[in-house]
Structures are given as C-alpha cells and as structure tokens.
N, C-alpha and C. Protein backbone atom coordinates (compact mmCIF):
# COMPACT_ATOMS: atom_id res chain seq x y z
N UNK A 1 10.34 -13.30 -2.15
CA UNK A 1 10.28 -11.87 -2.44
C UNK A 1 11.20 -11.11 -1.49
N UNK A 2 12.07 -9.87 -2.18
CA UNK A 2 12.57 -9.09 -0.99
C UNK A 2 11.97 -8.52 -0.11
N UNK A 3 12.58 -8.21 0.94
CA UNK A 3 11.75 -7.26 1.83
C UNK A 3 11.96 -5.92 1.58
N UNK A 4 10.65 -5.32 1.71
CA UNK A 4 10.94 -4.20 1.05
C UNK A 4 10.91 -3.05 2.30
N UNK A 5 11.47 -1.77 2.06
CA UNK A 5 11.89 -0.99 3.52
C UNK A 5 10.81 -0.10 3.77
N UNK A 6 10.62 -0.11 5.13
CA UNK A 6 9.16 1.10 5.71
C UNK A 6 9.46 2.27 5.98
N UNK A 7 9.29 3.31 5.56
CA UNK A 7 9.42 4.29 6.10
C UNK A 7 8.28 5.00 7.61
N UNK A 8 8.50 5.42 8.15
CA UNK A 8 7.58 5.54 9.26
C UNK A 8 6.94 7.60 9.59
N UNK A 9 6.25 8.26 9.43
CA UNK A 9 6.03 9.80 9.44
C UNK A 9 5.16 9.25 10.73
N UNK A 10 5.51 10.37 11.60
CA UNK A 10 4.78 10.07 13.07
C UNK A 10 5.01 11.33 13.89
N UNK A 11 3.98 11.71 14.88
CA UNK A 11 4.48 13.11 15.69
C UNK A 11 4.44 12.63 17.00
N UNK A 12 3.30 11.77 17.36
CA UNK A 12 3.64 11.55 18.83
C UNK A 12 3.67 10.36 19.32
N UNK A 13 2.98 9.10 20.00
CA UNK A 13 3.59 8.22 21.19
C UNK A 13 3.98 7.16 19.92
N UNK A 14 3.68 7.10 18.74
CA UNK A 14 4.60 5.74 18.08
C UNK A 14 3.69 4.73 18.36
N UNK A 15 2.64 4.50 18.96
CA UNK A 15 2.07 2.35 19.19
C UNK A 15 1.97 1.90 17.91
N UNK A 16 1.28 2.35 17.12
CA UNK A 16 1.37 2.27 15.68
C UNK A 16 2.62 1.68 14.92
N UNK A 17 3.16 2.44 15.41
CA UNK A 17 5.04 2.37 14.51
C UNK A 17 5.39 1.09 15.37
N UNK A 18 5.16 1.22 16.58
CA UNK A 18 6.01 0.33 17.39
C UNK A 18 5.60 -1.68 16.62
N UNK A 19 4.09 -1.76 16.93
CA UNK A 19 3.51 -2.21 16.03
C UNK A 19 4.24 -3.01 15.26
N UNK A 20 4.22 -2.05 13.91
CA UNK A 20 4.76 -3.07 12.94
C UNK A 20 6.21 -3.23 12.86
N UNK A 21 6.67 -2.39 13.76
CA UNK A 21 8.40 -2.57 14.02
C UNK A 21 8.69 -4.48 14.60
N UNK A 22 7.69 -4.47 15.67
CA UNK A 22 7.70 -5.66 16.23
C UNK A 22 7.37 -7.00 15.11
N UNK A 23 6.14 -6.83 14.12
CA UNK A 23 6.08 -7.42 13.66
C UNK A 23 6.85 -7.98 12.27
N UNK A 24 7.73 -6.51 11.96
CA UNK A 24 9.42 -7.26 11.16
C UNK A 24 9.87 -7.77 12.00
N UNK A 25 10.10 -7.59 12.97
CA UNK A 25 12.12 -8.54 13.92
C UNK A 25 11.24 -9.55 14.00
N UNK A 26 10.13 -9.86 14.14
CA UNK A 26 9.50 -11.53 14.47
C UNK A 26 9.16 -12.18 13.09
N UNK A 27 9.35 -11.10 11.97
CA UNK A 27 9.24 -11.85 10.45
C UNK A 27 7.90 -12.41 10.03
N UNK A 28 6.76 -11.36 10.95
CA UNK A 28 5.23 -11.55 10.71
C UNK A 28 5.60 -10.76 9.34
N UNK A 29 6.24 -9.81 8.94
CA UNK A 29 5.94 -8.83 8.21
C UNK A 29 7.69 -8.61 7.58
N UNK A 30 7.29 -9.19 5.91
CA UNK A 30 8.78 -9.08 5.12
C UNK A 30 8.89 -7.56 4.99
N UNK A 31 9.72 -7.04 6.02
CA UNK A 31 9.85 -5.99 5.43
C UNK A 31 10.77 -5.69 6.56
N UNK A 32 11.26 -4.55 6.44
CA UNK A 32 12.65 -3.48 7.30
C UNK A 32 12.15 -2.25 7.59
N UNK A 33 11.95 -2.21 8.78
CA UNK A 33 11.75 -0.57 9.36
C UNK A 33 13.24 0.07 9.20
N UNK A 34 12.78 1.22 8.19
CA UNK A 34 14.64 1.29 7.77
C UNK A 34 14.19 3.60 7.71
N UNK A 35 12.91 4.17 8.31
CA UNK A 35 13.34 4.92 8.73
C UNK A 35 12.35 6.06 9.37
N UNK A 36 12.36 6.75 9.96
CA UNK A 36 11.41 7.24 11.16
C UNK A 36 11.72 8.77 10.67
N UNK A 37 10.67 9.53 10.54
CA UNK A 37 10.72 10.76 10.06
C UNK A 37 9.37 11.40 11.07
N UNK A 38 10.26 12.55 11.56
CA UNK A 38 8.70 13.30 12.79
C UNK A 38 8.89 15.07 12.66
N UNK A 39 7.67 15.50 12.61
CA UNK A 39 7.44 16.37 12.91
C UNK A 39 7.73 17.45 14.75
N UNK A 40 7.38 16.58 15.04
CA UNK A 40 7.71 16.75 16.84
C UNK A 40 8.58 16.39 17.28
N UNK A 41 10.18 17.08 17.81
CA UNK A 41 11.02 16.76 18.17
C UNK A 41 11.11 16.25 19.33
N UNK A 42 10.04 16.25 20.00
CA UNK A 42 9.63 15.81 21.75
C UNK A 42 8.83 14.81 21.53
N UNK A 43 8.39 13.92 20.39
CA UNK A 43 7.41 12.67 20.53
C UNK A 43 8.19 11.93 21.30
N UNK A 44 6.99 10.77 21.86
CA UNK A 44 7.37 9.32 22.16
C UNK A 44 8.08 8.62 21.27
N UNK A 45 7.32 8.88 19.63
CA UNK A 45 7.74 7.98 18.44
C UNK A 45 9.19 7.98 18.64
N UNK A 46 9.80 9.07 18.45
CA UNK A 46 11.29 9.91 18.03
C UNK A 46 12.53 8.48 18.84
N UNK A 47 11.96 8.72 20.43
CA UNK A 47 12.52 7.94 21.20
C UNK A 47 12.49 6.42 20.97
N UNK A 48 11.69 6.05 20.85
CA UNK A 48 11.10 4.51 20.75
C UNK A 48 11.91 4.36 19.20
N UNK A 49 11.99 5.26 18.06
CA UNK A 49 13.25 4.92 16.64
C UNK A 49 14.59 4.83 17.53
N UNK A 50 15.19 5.42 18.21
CA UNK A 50 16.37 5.68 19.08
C UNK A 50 16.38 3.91 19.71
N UNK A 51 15.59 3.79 20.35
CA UNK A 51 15.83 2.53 20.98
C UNK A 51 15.94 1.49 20.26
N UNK A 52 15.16 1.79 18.81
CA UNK A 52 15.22 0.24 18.01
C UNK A 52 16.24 0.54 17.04
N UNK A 53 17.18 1.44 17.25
CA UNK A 53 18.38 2.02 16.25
C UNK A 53 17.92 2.02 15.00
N UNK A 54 16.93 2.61 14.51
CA UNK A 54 16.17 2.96 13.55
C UNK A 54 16.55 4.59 13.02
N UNK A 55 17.00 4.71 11.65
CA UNK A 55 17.78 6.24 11.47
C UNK A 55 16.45 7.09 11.78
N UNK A 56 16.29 8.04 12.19
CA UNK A 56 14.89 9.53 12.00
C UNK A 56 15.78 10.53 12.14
N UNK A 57 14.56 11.27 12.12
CA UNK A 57 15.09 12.64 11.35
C UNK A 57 13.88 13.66 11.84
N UNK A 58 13.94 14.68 12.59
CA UNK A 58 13.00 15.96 12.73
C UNK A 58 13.23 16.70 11.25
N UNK A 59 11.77 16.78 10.83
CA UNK A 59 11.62 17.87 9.55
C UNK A 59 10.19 17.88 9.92
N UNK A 60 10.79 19.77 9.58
CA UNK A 60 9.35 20.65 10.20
C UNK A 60 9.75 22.08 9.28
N UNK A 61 9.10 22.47 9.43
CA UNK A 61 9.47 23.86 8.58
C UNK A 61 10.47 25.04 9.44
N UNK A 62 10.25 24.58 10.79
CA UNK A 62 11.75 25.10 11.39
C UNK A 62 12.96 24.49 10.75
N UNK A 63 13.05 23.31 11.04
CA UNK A 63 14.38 22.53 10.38
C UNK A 63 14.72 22.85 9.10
N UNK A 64 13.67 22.67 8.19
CA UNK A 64 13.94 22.53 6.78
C UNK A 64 13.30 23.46 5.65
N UNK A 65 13.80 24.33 4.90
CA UNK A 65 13.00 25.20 3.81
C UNK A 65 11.89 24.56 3.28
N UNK A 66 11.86 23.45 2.68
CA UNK A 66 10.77 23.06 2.47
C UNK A 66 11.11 21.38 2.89
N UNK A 67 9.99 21.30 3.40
CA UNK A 67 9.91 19.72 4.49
C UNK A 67 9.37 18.84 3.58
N UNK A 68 8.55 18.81 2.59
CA UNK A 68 7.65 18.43 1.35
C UNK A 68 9.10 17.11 1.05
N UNK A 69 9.81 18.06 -0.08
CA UNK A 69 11.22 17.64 -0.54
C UNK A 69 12.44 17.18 0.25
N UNK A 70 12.42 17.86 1.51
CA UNK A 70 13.76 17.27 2.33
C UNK A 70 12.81 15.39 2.68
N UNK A 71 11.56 15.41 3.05
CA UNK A 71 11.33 13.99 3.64
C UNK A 71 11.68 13.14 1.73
N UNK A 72 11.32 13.61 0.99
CA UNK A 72 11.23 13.10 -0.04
C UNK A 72 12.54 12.48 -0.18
N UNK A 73 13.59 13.50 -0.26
CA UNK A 73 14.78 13.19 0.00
C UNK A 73 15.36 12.07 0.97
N UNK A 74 14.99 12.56 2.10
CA UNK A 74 15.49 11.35 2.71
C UNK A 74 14.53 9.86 2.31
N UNK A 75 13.68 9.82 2.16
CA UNK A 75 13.08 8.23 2.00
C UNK A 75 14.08 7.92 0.79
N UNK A 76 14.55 8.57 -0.52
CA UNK A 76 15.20 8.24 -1.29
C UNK A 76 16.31 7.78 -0.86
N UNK A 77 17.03 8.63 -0.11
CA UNK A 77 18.51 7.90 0.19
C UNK A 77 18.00 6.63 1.04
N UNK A 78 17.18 6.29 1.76
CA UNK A 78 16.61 5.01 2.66
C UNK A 78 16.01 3.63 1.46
N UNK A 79 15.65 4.36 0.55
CA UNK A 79 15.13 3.48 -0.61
C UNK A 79 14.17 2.78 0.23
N UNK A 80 13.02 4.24 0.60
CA UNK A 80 12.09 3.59 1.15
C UNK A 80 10.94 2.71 0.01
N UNK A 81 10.54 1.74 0.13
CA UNK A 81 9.27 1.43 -0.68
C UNK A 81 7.90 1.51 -0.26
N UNK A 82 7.40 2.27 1.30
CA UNK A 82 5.90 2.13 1.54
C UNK A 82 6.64 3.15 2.71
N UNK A 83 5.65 4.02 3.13
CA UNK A 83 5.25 4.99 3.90
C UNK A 83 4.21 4.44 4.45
N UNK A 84 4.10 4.71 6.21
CA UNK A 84 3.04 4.38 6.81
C UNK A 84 3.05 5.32 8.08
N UNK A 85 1.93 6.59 8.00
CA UNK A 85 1.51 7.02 9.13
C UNK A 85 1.20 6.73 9.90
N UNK A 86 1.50 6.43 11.25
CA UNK A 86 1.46 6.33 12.25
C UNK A 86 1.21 7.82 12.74
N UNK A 87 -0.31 8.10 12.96
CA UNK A 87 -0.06 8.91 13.91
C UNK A 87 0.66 10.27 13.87
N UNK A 88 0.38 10.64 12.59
CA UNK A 88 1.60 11.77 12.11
C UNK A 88 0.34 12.72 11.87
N UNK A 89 0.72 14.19 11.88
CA UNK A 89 -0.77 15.00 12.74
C UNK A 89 -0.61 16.24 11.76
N UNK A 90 0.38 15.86 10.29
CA UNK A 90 0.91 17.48 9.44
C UNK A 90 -0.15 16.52 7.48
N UNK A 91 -0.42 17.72 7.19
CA UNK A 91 -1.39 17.05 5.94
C UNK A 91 -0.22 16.44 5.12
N UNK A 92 0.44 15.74 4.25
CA UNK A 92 1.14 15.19 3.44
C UNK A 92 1.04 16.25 2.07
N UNK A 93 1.67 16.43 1.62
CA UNK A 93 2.25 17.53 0.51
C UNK A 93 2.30 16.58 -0.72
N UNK A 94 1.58 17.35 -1.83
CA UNK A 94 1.65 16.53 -3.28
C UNK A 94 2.93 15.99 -3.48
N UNK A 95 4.22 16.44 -3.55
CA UNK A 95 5.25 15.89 -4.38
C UNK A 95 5.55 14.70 -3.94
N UNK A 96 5.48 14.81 -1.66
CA UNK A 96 5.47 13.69 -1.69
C UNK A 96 4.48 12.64 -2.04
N UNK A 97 3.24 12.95 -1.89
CA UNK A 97 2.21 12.08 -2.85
C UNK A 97 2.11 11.33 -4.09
N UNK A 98 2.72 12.32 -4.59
CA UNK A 98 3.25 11.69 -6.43
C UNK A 98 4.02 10.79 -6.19
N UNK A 99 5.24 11.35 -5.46
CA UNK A 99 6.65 10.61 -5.58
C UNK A 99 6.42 9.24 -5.09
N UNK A 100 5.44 9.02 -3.55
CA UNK A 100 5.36 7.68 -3.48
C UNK A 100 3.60 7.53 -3.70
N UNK A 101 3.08 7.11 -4.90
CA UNK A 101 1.49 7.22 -4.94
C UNK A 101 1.49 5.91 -5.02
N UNK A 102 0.08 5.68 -4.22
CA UNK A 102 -0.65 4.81 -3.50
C UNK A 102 0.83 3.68 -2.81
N UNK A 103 0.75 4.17 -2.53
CA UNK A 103 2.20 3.17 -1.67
C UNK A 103 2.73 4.76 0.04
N UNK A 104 1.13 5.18 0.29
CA UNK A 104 1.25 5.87 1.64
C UNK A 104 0.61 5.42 1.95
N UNK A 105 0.12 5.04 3.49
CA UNK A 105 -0.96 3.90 4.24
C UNK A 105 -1.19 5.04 5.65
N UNK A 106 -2.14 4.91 6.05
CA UNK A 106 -2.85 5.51 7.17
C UNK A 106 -3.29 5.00 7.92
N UNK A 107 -3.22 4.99 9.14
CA UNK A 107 -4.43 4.07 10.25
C UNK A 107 -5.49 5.32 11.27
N UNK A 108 -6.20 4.75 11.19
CA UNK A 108 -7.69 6.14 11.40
C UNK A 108 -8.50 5.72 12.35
N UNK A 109 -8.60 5.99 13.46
CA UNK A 109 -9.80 5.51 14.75
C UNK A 109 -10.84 5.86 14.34
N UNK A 110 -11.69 5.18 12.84
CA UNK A 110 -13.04 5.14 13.10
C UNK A 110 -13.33 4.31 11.98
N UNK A 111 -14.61 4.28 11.75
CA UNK A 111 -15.01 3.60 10.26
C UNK A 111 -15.43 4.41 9.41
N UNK A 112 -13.81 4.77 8.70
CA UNK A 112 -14.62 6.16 8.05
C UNK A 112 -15.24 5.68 6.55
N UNK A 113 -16.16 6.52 5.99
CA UNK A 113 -15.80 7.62 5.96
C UNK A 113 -16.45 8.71 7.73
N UNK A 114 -16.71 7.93 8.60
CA UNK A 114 -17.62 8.31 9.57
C UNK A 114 -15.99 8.87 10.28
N UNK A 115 -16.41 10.53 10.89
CA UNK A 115 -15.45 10.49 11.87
C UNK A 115 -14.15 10.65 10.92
N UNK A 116 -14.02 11.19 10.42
CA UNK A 116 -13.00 11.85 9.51
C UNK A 116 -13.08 12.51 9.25
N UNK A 117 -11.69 13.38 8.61
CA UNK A 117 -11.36 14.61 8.11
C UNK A 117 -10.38 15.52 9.22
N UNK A 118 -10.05 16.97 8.62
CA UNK A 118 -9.06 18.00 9.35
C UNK A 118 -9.70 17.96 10.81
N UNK A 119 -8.68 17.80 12.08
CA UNK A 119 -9.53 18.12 13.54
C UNK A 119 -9.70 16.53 13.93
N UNK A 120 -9.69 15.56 13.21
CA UNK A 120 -10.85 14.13 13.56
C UNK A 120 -9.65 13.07 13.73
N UNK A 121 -8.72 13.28 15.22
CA UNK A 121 -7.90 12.37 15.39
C UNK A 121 -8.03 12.22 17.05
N UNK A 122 -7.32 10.86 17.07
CA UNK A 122 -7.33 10.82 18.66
C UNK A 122 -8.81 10.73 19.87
N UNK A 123 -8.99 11.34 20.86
CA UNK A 123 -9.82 11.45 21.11
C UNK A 123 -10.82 12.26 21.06
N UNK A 124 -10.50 13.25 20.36
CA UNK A 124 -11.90 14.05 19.09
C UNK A 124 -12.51 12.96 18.63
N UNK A 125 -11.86 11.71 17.84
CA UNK A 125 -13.24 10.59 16.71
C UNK A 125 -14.18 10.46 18.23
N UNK A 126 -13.21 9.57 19.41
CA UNK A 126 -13.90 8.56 20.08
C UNK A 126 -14.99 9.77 20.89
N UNK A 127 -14.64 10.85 21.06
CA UNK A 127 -15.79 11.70 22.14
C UNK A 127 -17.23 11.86 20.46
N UNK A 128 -16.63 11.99 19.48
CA UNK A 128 -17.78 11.91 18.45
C UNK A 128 -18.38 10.62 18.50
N UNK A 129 -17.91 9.92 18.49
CA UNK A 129 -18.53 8.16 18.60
C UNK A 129 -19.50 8.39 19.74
N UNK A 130 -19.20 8.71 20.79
CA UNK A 130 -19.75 8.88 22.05
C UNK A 130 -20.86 9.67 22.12
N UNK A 131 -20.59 11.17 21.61
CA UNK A 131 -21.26 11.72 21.85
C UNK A 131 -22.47 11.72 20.91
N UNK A 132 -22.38 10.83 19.60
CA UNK A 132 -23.59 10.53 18.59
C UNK A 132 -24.36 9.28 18.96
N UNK A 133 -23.96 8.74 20.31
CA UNK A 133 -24.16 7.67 20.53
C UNK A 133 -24.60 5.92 19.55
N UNK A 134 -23.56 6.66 18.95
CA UNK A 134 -23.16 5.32 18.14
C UNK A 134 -23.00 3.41 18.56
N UNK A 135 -23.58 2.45 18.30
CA UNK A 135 -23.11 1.16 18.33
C UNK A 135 -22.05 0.85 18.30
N UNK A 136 -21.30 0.87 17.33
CA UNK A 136 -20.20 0.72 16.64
C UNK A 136 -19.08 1.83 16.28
N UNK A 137 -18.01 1.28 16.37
CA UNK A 137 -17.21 1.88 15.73
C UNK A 137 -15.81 1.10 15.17
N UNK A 138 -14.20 1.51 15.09
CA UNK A 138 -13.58 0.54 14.62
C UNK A 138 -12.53 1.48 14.64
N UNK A 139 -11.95 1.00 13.23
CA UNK A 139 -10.98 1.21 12.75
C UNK A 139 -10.33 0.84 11.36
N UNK A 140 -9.69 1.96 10.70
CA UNK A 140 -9.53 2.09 9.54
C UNK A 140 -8.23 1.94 8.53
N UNK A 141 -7.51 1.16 7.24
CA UNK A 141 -6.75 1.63 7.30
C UNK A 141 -6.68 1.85 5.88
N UNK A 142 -6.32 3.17 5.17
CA UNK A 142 -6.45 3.85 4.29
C UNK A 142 -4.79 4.10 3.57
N UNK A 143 -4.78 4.08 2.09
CA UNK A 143 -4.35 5.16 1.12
C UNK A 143 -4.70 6.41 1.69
N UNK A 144 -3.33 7.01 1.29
CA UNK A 144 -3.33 8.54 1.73
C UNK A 144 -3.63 9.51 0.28
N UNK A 145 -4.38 10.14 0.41
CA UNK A 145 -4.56 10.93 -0.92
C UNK A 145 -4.27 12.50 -0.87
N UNK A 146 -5.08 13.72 -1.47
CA UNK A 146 -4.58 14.68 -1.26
C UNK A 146 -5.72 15.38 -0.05
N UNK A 147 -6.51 14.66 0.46
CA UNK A 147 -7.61 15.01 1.41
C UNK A 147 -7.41 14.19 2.50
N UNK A 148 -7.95 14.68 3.95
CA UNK A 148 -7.72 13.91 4.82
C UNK A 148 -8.78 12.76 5.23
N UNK A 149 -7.74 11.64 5.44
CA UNK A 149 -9.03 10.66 5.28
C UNK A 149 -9.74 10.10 4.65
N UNK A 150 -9.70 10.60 3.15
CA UNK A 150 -10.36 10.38 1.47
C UNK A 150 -9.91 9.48 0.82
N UNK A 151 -8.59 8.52 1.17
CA UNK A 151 -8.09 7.53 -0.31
C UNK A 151 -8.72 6.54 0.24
N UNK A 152 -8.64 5.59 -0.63
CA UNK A 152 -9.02 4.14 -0.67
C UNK A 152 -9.09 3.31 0.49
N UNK A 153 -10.10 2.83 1.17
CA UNK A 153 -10.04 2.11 2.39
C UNK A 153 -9.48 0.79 1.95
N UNK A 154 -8.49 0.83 2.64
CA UNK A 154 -7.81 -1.10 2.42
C UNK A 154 -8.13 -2.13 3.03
N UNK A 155 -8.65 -1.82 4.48
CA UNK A 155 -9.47 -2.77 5.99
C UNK A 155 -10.10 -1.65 6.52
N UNK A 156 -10.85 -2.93 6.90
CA UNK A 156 -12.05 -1.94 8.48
C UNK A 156 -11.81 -2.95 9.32
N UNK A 157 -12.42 -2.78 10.43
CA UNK A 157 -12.90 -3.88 11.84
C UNK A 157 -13.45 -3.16 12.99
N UNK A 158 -14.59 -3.45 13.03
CA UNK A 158 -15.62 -2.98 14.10
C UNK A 158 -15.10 -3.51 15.13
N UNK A 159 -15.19 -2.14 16.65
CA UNK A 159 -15.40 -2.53 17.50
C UNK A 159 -16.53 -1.72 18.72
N UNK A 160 -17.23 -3.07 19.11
CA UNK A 160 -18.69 -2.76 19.77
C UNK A 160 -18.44 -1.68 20.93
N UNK A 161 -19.30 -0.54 20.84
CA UNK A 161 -19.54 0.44 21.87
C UNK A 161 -20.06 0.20 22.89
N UNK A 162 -19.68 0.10 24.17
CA UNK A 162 -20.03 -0.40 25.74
C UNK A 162 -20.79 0.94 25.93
N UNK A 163 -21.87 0.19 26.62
CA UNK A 163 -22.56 1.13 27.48
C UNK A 163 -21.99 1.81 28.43
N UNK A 164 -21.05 1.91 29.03
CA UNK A 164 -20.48 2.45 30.27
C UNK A 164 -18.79 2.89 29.35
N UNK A 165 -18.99 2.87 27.94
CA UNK A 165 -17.81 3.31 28.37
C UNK A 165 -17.31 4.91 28.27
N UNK A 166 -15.75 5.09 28.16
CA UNK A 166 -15.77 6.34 28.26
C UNK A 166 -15.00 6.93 27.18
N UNK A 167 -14.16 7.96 26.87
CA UNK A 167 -13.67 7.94 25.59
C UNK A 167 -11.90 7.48 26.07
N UNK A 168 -12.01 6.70 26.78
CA UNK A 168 -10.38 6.55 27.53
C UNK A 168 -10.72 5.25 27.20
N UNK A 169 -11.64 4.69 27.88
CA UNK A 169 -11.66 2.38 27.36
C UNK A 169 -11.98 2.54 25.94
N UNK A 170 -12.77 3.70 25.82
CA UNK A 170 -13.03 3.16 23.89
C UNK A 170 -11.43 3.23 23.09
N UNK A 171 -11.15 4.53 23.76
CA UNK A 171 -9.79 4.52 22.78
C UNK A 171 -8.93 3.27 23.26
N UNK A 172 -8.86 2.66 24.26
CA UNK A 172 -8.31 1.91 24.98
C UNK A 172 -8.44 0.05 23.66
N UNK A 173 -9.57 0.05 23.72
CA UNK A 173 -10.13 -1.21 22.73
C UNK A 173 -9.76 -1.01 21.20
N UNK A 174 -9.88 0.42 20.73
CA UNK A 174 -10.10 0.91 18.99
C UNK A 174 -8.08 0.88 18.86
N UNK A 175 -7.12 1.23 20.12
CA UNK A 175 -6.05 1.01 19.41
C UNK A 175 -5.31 -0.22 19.55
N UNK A 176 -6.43 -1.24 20.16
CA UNK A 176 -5.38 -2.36 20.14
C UNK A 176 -6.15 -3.51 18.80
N UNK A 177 -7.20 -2.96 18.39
CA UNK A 177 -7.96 -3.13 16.83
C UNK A 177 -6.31 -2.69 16.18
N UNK A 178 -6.50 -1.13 15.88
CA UNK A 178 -5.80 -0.62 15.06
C UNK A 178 -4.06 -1.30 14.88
N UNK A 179 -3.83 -1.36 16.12
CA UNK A 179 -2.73 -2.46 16.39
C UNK A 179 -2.32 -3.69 14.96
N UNK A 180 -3.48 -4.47 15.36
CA UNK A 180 -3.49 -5.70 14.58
C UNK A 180 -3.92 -5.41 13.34
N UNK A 181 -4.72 -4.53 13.04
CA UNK A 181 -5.29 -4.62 11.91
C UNK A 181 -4.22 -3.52 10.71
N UNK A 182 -3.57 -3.02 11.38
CA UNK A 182 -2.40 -2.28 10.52
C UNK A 182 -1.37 -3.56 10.39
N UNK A 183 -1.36 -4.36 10.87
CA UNK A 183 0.15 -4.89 10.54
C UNK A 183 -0.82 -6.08 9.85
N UNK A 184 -1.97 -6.77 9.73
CA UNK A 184 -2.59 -7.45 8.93
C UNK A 184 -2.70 -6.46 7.21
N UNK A 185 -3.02 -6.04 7.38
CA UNK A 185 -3.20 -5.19 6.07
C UNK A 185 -1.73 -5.09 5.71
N UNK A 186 -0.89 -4.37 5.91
CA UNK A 186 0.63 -4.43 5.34
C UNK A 186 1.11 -5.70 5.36
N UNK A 187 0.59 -6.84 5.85
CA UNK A 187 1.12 -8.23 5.26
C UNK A 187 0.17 -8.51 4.08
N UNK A 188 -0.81 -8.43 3.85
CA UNK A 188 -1.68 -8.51 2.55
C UNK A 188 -0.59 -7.71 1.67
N UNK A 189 -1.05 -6.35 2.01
CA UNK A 189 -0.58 -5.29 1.02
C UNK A 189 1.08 -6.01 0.05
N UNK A 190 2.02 -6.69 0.88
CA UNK A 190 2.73 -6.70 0.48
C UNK A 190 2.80 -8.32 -0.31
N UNK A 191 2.33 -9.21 0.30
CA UNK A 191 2.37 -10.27 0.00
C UNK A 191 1.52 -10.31 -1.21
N UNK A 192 0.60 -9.50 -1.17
CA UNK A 192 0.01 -9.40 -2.78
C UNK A 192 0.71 -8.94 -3.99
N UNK A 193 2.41 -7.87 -3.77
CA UNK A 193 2.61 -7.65 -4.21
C UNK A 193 2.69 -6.31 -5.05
N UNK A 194 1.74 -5.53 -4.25
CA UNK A 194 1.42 -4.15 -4.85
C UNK A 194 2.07 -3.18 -4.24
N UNK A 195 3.63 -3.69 -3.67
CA UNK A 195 4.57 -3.06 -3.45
C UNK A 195 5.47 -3.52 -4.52
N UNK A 196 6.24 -2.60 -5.09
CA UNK A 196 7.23 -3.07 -6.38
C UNK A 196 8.13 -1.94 -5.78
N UNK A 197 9.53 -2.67 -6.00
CA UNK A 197 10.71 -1.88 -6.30
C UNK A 197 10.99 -1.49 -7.06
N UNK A 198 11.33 0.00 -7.29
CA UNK A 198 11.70 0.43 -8.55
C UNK A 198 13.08 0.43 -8.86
C-alpha cells in the first residue's frame, strides 16, 4: 500500500506530532508527515516542523480571511490524506470537516465521553480527574466531528490514578499513554485501509 501523507493542526508544544513524526522515519507508521499547520505562531509544534523540515504554515484569522478554506487549501496542494490534531486548541470548521470527513483524528486526555468538551484540555481534564477523585483515567483517540470531543472513539487505554499524585505526574503518565496509543491507532487506522486516496 502507498503511504499516505499526514497533515498535522497543532498550537502548542507538538509531543503528539512529534510522536508520530518519529514513528514514519522508523517506518512503524506507512505514512509521510508532509505538513504542519498552527494556529500559534510562537508554539513549540511550529519549531519542532522547522527542525524535521516539514512545510507549516501559521493560519489564524489574523493571517488569513477565512482560515476554514486557506487550511483546506493548503492540505490540497500537500495531498494530504488524514489530519491529526495534535493538540490544536481552535474548534475545526465544517468545510473543513466535509472536505476531509472521518479521515480527522484527535487525541484527548481522558476517557471520554468523561472530561470532555469546550474548556476540557490539558490540565483542566487531569485537575477534573483529581478533583472528582476518580480511579481511573486514560486516554482517548477520536474522529473529529462538528462538537468537541463527540465523534467516534477509535481507542481508549486506562491509566491508574495514584494516590499521591498530582495533576503534573498524572499528566506526566496520561501523555506518554497518549504517545503510544495515537501512533497505535493510526497504524490500525491505516493498515485497515480506511484511508483511501482519492
């Protein structure tokens, strides 16, 4: 099968992106990080595309009249085939939704539907985990739909809540879950085939 190309939407430190970047050049994962699109012209992500000579692009509604259509645009000229948030913090806009449907992927610090929605990223889930004093928690990785947090769960994987911990080791454990379990799922995802080139 070809490899088919990733597009990457991200605003700040990239582990996510970095992630499955690593796991193409080692050929865990048929596919080409072929392009990095951010909202935040000051992320980590931005830099870390720069270093792996990966094309990106700032689009924000400063940059661009409408950001919806310019990202649309560019994944076209990239002939992107899968979108994967990393960490990207702006709601996703229908056209681009249509244009690439069910072929957008999400990774989510919790087991949602728990710990989701607008506000419910970062260490907002893990101080909610904490502060409901929850067992468990994990990590998620989702279809992007027109709600946040709402499409199709593709993986979960629990990870156990320490008594002592704090919302710095939890997040510390839930992103090196999220780590593996994003670049496991996009080797399913693709090796199954429910990526097609058009």
């Amino acid at each position: 099968m070809d490899k088919i190309n990733i597009g990457f939407l991200v605003s700040h430190r990239g582990t996510n992106m970095q992630a499955v970047i690593n796991a193409c050049h080692t050929h865990i994962l048929q596919a080409v990080p072929a392009v990095v699109i951010t909202n935040n012209p000051n992320c980590l992500a931005l830099k870390k595309a720069v270093q792996a000579s990966i094309p990106h692009f700032v689009v924000n509604i400063k940059t661009h009249a409408d950001p919806d259509q310019s990202m649309i645009d560019i994944c076209k000229s990239k002939n992107i085939d899968l979108l994967v948030l990393a960490g990207y913090m702006k709601k996703v806009g229908n056209e681009l939704l249509t244009t690439f449907h069910n072929r957008i992927i999400n990774i989510h610090p919790s087991l949602l539907p728990k710990y989701g929605g607008q506000g419910m990223y970062g260490r907002y889930v893990h101080e909610a985990v904490l502060d409901a004093g929850d067992s468990k928690t994990g990590a998620t990785v989702h279809l992007v739909n027109q709600e946040y947090d709402k499409g199709s769960i593709l993986a979960q994987e629990i990870v156990n809540v320490e008594q002592l911990d704090t919302v710095e080791s939890l997040a510390s454990r839930v992103l090196a879950i999220e780590h593996k379990l994003l670049v496991e799922t996009l080797n399913k995802f693709i090796s199954q085939e429910l990526i097609r080139k058009s």
